[in-house]
Protein backbone atom coordinates (compact mmCIF):
# COMPACT_ATOMS: atom_id res chain seq x y z
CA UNK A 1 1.39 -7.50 -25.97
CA UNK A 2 -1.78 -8.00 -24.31
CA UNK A 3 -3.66 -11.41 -25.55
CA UNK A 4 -6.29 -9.77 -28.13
CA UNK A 5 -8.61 -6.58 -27.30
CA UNK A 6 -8.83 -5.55 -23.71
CA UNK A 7 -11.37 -3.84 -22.50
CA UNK A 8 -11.38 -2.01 -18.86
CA UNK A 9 -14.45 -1.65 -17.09
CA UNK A 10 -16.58 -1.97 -13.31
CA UNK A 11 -16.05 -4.91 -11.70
CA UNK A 12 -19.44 -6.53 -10.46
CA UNK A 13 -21.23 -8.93 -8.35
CA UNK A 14 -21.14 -11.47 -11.23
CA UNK A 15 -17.29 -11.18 -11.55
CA UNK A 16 -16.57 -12.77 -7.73
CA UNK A 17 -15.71 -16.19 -9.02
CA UNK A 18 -13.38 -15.14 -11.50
CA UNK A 19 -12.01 -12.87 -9.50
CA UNK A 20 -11.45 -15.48 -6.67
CA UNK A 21 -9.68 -17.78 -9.17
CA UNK A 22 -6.96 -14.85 -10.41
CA UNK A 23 -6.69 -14.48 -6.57
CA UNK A 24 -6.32 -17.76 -5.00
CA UNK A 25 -2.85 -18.25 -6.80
CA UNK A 26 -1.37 -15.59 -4.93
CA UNK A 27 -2.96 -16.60 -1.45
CA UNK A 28 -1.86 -20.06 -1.93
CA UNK A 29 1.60 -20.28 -3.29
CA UNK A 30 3.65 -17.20 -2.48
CA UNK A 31 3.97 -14.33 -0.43
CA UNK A 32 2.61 -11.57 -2.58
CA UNK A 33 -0.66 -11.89 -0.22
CA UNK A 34 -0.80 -11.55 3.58
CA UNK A 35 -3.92 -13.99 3.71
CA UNK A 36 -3.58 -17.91 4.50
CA UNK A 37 -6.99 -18.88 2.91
CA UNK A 38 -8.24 -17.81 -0.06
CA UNK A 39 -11.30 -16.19 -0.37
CA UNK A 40 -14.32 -17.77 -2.28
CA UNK A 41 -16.60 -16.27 -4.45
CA UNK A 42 -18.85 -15.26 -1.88
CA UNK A 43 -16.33 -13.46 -0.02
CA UNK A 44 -15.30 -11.51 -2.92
CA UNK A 45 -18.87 -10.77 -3.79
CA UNK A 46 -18.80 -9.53 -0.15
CA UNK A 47 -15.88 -6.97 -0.75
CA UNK A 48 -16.87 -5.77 -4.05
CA UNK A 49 -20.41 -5.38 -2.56
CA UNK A 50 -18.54 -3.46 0.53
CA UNK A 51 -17.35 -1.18 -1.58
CA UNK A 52 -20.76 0.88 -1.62
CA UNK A 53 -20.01 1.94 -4.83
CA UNK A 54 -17.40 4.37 -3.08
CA UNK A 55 -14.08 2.98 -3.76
CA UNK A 56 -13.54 1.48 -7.60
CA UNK A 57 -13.25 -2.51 -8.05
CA UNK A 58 -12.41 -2.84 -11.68
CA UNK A 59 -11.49 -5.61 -14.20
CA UNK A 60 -9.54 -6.27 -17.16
CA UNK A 61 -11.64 -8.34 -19.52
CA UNK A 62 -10.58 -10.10 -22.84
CA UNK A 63 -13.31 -9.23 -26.22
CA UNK A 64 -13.98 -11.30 -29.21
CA UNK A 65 -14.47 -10.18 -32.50
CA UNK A 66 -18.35 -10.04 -31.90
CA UNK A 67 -16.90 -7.65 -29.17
CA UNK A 68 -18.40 -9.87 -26.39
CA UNK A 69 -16.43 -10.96 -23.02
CA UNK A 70 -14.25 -13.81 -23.67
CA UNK A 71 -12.78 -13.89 -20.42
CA UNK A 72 -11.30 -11.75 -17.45
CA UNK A 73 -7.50 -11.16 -17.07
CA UNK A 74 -7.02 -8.90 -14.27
CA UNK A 75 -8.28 -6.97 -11.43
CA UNK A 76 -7.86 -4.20 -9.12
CA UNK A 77 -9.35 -2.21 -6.15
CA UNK A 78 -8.90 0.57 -4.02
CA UNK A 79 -9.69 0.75 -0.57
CA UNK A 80 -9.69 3.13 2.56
CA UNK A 81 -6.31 3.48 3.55
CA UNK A 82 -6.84 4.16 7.12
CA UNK A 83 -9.97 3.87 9.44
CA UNK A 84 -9.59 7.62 11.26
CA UNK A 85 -11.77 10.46 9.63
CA UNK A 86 -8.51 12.77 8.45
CA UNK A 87 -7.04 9.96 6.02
CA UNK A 88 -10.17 9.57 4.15
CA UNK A 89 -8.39 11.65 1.09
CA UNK A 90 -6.01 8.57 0.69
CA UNK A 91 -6.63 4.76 -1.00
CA UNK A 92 -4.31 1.57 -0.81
CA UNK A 93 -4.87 -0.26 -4.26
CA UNK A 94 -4.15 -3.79 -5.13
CA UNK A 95 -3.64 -5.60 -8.58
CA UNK A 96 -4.06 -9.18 -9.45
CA UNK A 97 -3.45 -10.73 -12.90
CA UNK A 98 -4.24 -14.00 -14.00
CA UNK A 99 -1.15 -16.03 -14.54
CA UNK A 100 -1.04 -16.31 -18.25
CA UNK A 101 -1.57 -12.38 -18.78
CA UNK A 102 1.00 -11.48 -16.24
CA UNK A 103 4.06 -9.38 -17.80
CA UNK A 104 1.77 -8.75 -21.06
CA UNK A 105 0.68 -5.01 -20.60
CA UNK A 106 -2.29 -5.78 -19.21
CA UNK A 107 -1.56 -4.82 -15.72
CA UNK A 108 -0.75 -1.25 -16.84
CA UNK A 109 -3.51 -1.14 -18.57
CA UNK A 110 -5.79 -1.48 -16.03
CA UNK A 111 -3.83 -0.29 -13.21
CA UNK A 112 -3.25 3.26 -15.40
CA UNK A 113 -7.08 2.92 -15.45
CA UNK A 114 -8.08 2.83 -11.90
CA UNK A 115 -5.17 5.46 -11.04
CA UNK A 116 -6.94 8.02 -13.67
CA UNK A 117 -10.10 6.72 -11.86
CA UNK A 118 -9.00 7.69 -8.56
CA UNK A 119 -7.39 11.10 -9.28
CA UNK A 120 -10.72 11.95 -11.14
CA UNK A 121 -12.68 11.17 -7.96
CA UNK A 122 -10.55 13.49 -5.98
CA UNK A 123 -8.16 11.25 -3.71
CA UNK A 124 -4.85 13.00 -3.23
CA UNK A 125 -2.77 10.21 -2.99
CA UNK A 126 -2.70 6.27 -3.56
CA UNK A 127 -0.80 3.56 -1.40
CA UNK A 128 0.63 0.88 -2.96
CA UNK A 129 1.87 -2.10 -0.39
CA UNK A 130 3.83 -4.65 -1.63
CA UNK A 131 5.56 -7.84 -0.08
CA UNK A 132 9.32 -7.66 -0.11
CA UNK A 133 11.02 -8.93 -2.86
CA UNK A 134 8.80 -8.84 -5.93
CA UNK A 135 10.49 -6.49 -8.86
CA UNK A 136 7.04 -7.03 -11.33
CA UNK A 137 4.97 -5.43 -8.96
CA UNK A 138 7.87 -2.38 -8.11
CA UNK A 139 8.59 -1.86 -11.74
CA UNK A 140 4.35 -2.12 -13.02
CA UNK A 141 3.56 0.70 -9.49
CA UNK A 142 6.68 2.54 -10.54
CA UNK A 143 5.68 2.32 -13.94
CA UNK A 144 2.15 4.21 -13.65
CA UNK A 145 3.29 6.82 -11.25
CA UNK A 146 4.24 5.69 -7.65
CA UNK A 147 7.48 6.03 -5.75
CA UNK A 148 9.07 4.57 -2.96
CA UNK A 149 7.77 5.54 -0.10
CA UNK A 150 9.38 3.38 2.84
CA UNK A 151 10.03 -0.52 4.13
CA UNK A 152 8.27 -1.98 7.25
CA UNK A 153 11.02 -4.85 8.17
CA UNK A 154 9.68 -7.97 9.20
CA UNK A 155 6.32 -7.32 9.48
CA UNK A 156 4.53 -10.54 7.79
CA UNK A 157 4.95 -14.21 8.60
CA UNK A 158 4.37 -16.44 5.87
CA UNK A 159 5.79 -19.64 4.43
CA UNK A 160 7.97 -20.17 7.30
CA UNK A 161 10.00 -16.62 7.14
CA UNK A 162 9.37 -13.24 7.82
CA UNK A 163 8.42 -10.88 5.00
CA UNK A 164 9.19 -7.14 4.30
CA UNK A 165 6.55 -4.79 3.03
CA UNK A 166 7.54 -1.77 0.62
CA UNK A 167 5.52 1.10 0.38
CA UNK A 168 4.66 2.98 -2.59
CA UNK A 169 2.96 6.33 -3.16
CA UNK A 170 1.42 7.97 -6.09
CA UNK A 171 0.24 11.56 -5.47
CA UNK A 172 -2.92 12.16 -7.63
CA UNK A 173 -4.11 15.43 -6.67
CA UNK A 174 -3.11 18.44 -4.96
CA UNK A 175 -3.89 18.79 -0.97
CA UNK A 176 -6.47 21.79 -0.92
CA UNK A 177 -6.80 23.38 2.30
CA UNK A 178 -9.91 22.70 2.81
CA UNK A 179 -9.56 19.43 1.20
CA UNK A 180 -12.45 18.27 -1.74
CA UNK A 181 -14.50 15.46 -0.80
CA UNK A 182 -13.59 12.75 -2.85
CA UNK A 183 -16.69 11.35 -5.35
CA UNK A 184 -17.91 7.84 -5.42
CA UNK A 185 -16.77 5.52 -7.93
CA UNK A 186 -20.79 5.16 -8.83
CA UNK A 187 -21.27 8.62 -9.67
CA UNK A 188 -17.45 8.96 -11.70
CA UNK A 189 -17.44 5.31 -13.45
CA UNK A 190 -13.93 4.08 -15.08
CA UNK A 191 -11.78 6.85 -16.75
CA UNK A 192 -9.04 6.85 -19.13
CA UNK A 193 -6.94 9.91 -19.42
């Protein structure tokens, strides 16, 4: 079970140096990211504040009794899959847990959350793109929704071998023809469904 009340909510500026610290792990000591420095605060300020308010940054966030923050546990994004005007119906989302939370529900949690998010916005479909082998992150993406979707062999060089990358794919609403214009996080704010 998750470690006491969890609350989901919009990550902000003032959440870049946690969210650097649940991050840097993963940069620094495996494969699960693509990156060979890891981003400081500032930089992650940078990409929330990149975000425009379009595409969702949101955080998992540990409460107190007095119901204030006690600390942040997890985080995840979505961002434009593809530069070119016709895939702008489609996100790639990431999730990052801080070590101690990982495998406690709180993942799901939040990762149900920005999928409900997303769908509510209007995106048909969400990418999920995962580094070859790592079962937690199949079995959480498989978990809320996504299937397999296809491998790229080979495609990442990191830690002195050559990585696969699954694909994962989570359709969250139908494709109208015309397609809906998908809203900005900003003007839908975290759902729950």
């Amino acid at each position: 079970m998750p470690p006491g009340p969890i609350a989901i909510r919009a990550a902000t500026a003032d959440d870049a140096a946690a969210i650097a610290a649940i991050y840097a792990p993963y940069v620094l000591q495996g494969t699960v990211s693509f990156e060979s420095e890891a981003p400081d605060a500032a930089a992650m300020r940078d990409r929330i504040l990149d975000s425009d308010g379009y595409y969702p940054w949101m955080v998992a966030v540990s409460r107190g009794e007095d119901g204030g923050e006690r600390g942040l546990l997890a985080y995840a994004y979505a961002t434009r899959f593809r530069d070119r005007p016709a895939y702008r119906y489609v996100v790639e989302t990431s999730i990052y847990a801080a070590g101690a939370t990982q495998r406690q529900g709180v993942g799901r949690l939040l990762y149900e959350a920005l999928v409900d998010t997303l769908r509510a916005q209007g995106f048909t479909q969400a990418i999920g793109v995962i580094a070859l082998p790592n079962d937690a992150s199949i079995t959480l993406h498989e978990a809320v929704g996504f299937r397999r979707a296809g491998v790229y062999r080979e495609v990442g060089y990191k830690q002195g071998r050559w990585i696969d990358v699954g694909l994962w794919q989570c359709a969250l609403n139908e494709s109208a023809i015309p397609p809906i214009e998908p809203r900005a996080f900003r003007d839908v704010g975290v759902r729950r469904d």
